[in-house]
PDB file of N, CA and C in Angstrom:
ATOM      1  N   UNK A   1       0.854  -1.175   0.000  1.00  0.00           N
ATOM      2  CA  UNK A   1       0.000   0.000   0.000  1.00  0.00           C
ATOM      3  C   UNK A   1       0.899   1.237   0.000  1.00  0.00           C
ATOM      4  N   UNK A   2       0.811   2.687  -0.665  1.00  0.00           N
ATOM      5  CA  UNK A   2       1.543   3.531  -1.084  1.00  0.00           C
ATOM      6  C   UNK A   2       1.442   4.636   0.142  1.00  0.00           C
ATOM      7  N   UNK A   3       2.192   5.115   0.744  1.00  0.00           N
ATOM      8  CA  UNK A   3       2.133   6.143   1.823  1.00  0.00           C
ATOM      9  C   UNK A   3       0.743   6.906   1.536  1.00  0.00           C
ATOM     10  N   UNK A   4       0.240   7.509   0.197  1.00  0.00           N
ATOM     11  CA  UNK A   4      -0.516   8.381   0.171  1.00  0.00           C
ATOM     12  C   UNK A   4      -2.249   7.485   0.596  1.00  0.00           C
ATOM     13  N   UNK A   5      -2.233   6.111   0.328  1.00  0.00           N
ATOM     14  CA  UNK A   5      -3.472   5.217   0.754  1.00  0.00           C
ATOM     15  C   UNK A   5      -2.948   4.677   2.109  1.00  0.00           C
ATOM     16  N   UNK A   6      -2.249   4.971   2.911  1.00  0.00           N
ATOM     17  CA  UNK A   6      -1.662   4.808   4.178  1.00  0.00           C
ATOM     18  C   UNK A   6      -2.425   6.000   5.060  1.00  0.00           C
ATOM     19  N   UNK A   7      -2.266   7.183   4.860  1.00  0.00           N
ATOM     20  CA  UNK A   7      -2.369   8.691   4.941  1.00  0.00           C
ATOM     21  C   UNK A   7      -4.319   8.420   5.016  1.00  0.00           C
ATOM     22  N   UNK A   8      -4.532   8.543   3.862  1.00  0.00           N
ATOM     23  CA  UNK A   8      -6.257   8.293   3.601  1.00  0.00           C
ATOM     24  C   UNK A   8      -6.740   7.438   4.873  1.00  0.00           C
ATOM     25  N   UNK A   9      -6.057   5.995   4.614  1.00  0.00           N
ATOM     26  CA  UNK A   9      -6.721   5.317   5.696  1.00  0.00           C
ATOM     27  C   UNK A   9      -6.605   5.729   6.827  1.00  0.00           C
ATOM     28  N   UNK A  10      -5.695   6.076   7.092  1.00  0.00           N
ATOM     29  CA  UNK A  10      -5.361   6.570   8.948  1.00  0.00           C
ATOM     30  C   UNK A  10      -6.469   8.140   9.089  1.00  0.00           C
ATOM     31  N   UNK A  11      -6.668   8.781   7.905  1.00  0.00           N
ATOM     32  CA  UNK A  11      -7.351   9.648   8.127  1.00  0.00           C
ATOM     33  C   UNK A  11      -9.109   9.645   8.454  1.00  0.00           C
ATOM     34  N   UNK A  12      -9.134   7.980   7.686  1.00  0.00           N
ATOM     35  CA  UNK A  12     -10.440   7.916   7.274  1.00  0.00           C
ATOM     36  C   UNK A  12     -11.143   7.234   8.696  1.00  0.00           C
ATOM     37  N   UNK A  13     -10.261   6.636   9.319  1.00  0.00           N
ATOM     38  CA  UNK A  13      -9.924   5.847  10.646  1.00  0.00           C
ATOM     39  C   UNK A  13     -10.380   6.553  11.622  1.00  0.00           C
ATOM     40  N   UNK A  14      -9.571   7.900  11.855  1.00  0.00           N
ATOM     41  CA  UNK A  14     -10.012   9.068  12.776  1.00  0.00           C
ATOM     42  C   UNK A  14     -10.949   9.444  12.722  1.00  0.00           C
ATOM     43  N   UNK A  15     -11.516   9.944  11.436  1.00  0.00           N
ATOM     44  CA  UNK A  15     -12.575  10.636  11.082  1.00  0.00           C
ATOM     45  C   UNK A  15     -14.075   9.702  11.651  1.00  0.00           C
ATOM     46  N   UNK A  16     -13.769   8.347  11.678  1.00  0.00           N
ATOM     47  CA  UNK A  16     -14.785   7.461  11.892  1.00  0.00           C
ATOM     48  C   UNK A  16     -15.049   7.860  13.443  1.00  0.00           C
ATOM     49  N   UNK A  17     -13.316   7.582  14.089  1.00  0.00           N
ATOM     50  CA  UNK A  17     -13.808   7.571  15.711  1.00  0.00           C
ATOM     51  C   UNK A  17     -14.245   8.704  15.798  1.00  0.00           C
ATOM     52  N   UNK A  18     -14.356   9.858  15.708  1.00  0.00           N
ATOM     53  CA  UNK A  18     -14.455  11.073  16.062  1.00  0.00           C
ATOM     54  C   UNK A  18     -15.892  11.126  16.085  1.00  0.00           C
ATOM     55  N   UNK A  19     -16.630  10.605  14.580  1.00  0.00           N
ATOM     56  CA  UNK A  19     -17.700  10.830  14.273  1.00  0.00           C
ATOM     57  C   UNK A  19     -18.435  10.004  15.722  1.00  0.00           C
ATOM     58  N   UNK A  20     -17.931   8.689  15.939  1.00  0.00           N
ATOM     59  CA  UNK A  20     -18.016   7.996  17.113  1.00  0.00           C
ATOM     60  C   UNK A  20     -18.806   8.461  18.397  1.00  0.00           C
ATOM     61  N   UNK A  21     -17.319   9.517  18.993  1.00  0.00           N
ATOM     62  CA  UNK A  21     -17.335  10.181  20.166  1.00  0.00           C
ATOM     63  C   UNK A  21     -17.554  11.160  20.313  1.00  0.00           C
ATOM     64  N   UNK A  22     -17.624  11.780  19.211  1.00  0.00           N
ATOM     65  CA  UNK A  22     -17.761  13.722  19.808  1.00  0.00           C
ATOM     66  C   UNK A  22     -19.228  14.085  18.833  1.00  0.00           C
ATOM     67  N   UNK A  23     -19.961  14.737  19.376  1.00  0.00           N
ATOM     68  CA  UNK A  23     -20.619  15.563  18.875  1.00  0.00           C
ATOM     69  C   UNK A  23     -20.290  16.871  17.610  1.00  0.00           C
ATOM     70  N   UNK A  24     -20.866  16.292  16.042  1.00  0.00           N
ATOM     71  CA  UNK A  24     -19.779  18.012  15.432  1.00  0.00           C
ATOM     72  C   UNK A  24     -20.278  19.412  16.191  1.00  0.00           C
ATOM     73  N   UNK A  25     -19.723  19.786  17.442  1.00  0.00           N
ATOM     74  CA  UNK A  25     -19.958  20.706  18.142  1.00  0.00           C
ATOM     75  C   UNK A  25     -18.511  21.783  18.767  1.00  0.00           C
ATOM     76  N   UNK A  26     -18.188  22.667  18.536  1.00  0.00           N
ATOM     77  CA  UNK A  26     -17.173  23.188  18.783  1.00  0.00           C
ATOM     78  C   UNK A  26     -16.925  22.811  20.546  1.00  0.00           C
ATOM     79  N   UNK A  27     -17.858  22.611  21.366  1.00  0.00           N
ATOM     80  CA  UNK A  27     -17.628  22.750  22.614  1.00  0.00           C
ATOM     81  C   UNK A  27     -17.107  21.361  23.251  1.00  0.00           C
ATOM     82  N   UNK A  28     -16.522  20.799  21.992  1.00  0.00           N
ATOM     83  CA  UNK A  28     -16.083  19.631  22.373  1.00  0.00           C
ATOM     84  C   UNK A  28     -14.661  19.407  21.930  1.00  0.00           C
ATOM     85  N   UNK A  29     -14.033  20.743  21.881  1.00  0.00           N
ATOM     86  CA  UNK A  29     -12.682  21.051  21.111  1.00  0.00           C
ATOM     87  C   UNK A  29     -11.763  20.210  21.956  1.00  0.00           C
ATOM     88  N   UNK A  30     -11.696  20.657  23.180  1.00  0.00           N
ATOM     89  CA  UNK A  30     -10.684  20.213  24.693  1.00  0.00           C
ATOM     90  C   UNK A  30     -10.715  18.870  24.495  1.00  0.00           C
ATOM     91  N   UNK A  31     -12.344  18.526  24.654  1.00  0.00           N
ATOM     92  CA  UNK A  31     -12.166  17.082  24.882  1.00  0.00           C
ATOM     93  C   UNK A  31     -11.277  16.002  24.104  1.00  0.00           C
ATOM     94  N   UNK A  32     -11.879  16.587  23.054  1.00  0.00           N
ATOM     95  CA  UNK A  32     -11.234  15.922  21.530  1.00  0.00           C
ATOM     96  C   UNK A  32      -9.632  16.041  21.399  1.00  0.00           C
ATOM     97  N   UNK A  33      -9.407  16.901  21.492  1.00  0.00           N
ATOM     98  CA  UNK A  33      -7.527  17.223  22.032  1.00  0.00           C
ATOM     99  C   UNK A  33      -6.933  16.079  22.727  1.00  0.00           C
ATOM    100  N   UNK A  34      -7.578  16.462  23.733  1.00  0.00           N
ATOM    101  CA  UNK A  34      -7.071  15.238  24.934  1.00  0.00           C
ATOM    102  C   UNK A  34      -6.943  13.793  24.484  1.00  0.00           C
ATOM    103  N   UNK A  35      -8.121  13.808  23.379  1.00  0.00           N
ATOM    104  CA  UNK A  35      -8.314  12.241  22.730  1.00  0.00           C
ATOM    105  C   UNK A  35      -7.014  12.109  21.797  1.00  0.00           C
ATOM    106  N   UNK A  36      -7.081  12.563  21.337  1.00  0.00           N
ATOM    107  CA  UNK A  36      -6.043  12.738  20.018  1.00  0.00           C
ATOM    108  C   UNK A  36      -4.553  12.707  20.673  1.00  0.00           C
ATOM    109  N   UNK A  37      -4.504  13.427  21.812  1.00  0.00           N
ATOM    110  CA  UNK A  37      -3.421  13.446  22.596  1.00  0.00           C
ATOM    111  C   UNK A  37      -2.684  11.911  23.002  1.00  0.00           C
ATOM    112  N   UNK A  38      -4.109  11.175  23.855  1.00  0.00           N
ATOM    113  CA  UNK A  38      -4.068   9.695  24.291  1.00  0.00           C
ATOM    114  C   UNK A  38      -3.720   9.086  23.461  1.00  0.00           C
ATOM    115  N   UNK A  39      -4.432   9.126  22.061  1.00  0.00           N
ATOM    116  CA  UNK A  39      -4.362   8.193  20.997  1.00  0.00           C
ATOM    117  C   UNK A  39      -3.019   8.109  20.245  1.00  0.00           C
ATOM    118  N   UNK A  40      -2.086   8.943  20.225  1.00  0.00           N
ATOM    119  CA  UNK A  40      -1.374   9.456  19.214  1.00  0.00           C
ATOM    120  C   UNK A  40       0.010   9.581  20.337  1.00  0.00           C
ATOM    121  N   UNK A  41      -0.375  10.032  21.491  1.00  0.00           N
ATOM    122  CA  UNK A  41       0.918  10.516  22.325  1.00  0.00           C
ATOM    123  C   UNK A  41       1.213  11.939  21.999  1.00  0.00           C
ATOM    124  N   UNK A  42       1.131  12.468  20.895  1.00  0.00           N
ATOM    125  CA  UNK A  42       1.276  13.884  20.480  1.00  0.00           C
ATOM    126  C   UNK A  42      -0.083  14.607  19.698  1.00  0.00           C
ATOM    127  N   UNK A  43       0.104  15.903  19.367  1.00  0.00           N
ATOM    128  CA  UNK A  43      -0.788  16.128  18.100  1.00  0.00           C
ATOM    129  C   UNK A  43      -0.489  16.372  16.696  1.00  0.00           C
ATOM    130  N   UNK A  44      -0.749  15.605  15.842  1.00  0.00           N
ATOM    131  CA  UNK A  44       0.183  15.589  14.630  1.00  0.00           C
ATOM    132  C   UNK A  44      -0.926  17.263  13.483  1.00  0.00           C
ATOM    133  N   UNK A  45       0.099  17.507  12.789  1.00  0.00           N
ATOM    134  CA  UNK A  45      -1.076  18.606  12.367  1.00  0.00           C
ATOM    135  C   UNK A  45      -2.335  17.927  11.585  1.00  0.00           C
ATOM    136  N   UNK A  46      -1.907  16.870  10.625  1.00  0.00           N
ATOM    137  CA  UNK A  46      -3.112  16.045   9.812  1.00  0.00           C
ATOM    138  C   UNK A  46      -4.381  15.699  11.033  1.00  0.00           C
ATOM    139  N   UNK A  47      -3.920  15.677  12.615  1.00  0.00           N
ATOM    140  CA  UNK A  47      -5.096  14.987  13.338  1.00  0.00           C
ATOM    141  C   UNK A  47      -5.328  16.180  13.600  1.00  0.00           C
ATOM    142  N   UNK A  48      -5.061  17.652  13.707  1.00  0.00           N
ATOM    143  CA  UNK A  48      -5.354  18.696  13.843  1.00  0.00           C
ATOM    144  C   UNK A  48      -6.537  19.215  12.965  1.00  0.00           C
ATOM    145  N   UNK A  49      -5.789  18.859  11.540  1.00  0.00           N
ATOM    146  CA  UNK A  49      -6.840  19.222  10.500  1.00  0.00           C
ATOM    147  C   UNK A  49      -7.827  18.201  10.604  1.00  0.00           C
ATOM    148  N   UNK A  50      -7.453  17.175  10.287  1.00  0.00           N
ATOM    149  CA  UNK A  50      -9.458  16.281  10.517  1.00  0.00           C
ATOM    150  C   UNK A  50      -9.840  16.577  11.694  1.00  0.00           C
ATOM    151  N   UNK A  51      -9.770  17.430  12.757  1.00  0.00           N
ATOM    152  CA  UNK A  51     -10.275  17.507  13.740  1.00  0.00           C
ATOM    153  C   UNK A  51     -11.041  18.250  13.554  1.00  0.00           C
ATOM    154  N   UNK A  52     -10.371  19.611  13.258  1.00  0.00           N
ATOM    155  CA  UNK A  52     -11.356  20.643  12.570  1.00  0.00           C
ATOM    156  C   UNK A  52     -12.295  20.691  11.477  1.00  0.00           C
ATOM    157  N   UNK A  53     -11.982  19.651  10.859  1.00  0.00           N
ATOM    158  CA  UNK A  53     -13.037  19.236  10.132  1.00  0.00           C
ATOM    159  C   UNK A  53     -14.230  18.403  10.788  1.00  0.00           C
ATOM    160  N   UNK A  54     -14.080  18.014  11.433  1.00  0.00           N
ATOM    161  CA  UNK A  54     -15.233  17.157  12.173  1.00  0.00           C
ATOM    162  C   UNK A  54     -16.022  18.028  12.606  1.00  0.00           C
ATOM    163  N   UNK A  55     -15.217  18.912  13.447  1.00  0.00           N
ATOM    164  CA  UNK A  55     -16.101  19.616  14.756  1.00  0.00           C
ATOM    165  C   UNK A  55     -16.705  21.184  14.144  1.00  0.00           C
ATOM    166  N   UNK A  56     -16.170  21.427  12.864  1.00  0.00           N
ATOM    167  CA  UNK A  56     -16.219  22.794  11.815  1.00  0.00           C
ATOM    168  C   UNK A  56     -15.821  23.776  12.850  1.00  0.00           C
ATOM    169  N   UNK A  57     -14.664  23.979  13.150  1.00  0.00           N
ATOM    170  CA  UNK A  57     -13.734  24.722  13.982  1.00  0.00           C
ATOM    171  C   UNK A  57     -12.342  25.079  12.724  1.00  0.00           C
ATOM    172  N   UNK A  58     -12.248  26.446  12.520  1.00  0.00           N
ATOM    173  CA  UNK A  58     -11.314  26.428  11.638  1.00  0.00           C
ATOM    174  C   UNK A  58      -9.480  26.208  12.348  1.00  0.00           C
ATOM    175  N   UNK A  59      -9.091  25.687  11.302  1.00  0.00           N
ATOM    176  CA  UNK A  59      -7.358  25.323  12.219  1.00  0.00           C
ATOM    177  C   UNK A  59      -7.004  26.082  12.624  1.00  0.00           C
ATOM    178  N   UNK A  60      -7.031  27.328  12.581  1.00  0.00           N
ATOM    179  CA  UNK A  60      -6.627  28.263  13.345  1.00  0.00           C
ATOM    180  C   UNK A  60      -6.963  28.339  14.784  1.00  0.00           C
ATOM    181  N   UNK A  61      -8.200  27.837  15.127  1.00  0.00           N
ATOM    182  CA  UNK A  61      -8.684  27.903  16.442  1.00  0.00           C
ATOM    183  C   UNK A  61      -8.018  26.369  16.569  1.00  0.00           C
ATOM    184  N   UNK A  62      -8.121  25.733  16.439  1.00  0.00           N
ATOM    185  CA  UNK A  62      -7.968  24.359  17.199  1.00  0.00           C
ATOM    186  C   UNK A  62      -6.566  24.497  16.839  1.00  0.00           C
ATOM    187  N   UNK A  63      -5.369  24.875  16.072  1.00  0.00           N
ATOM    188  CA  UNK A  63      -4.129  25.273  16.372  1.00  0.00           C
ATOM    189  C   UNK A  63      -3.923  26.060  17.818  1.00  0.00           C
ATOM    190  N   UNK A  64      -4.643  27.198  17.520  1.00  0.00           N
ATOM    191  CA  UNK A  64      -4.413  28.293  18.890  1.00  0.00           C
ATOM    192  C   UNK A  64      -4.941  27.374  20.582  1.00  0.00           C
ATOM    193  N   UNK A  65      -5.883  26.672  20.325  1.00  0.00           N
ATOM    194  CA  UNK A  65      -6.238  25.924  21.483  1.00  0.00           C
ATOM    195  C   UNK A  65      -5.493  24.746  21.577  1.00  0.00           C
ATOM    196  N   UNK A  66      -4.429  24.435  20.926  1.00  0.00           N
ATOM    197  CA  UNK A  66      -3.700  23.398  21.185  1.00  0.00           C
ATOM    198  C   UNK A  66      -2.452  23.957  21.581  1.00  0.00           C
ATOM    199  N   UNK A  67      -1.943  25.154  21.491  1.00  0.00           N
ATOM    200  CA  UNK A  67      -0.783  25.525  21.889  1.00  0.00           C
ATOM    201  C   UNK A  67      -1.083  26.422  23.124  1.00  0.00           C
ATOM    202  N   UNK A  68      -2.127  26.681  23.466  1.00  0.00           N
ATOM    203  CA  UNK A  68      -2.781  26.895  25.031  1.00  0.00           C
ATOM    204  C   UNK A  68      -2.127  26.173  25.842  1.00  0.00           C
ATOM    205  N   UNK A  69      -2.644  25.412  25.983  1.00  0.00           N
ATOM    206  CA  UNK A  69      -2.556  24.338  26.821  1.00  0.00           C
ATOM    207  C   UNK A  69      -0.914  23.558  27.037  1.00  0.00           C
ATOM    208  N   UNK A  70      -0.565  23.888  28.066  1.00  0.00           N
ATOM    209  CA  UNK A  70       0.766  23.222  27.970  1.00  0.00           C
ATOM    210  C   UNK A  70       1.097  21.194  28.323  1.00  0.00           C
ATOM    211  N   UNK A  71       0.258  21.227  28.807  1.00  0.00           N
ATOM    212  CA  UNK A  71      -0.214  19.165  28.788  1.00  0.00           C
ATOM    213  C   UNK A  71      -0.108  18.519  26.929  1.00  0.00           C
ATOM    214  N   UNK A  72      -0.670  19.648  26.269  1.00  0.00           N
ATOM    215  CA  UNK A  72      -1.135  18.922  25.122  1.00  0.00           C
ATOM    216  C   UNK A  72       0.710  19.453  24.134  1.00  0.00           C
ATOM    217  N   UNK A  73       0.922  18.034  23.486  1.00  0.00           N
ATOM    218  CA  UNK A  73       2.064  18.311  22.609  1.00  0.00           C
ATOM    219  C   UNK A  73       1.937  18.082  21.439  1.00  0.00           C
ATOM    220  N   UNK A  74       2.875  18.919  20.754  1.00  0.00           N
ATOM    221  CA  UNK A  74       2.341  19.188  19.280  1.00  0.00           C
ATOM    222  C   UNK A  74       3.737  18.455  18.701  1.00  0.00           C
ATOM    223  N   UNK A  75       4.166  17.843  19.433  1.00  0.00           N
ATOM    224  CA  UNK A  75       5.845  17.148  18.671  1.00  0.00           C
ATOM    225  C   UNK A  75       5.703  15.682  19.583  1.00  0.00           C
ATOM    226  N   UNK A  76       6.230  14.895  18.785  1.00  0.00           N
ATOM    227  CA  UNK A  76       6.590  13.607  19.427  1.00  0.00           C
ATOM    228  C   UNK A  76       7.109  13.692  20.943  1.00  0.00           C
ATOM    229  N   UNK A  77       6.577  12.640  21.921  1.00  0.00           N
ATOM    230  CA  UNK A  77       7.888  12.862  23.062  1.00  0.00           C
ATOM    231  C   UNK A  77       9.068  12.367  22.616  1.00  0.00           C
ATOM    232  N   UNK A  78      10.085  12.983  23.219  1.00  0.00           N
ATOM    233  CA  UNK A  78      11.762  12.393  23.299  1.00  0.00           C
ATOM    234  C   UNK A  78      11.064  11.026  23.952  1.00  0.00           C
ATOM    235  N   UNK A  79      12.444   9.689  23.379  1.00  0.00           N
ATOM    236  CA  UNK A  79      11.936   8.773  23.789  1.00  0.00           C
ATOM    237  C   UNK A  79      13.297   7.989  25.139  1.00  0.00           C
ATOM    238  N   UNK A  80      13.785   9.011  25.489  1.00  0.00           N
ATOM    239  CA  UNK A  80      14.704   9.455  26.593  1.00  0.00           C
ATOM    240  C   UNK A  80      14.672  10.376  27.716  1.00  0.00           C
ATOM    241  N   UNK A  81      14.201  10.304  28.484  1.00  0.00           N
ATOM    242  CA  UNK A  81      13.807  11.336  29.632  1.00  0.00           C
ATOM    243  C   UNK A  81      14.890  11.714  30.743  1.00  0.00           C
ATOM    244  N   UNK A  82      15.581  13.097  30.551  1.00  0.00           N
ATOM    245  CA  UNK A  82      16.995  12.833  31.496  1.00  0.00           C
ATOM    246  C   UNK A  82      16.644  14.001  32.609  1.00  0.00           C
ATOM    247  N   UNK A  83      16.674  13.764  33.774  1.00  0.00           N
ATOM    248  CA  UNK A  83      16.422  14.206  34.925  1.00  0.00           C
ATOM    249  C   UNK A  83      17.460  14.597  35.773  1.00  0.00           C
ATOM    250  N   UNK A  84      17.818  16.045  36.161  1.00  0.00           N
ATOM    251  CA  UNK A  84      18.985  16.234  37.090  1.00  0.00           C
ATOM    252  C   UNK A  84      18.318  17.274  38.560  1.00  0.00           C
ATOM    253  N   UNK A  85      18.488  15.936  39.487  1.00  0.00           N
ATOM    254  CA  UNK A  85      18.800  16.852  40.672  1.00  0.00           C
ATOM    255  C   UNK A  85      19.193  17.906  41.146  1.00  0.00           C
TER     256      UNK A  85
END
């Protein structure tokens, strides 16, 4: 299967759960974050954009409400965590 029908499916995937769990209601922006957060470990921008597409929130807002929030990450974690006393 070619990255770009890789891409589709994973998009088409989300788009299902979403339709799933959230209401298309903007007041369900947070929640949905948090999901995407769990699901993913980060927020990738593609789950950004079908997000906003679900909920008809333009990326700009669900960009700006994702960089609010300092819990929610917009980059992979390091998969090394170094801690100094």
């Amino acid at each position: 299967m070619s990255s770009n029908n890789e891409e589709r499916k994973r998009r088409n995937d989300l788009r299902g759960e979403l339709i799933d769990k959230f209401p298309r209601d903007r007041s369900y922006l947070l929640p949905a974050l948090h999901f995407l957060q769990e699901k993913f470990s980060f927020l990738s921008d593609w789950g950004l954009e079908v997000l906003g597409w679900h909920l008809g929130v333009p990326a700009s807002e669900v960009y700006g409400t994702a960089t609010t929030y300092t819990e929610l990450l917009l980059s992979p974690p390091a998969e090394k965590t170094v801690s100094v006393c």
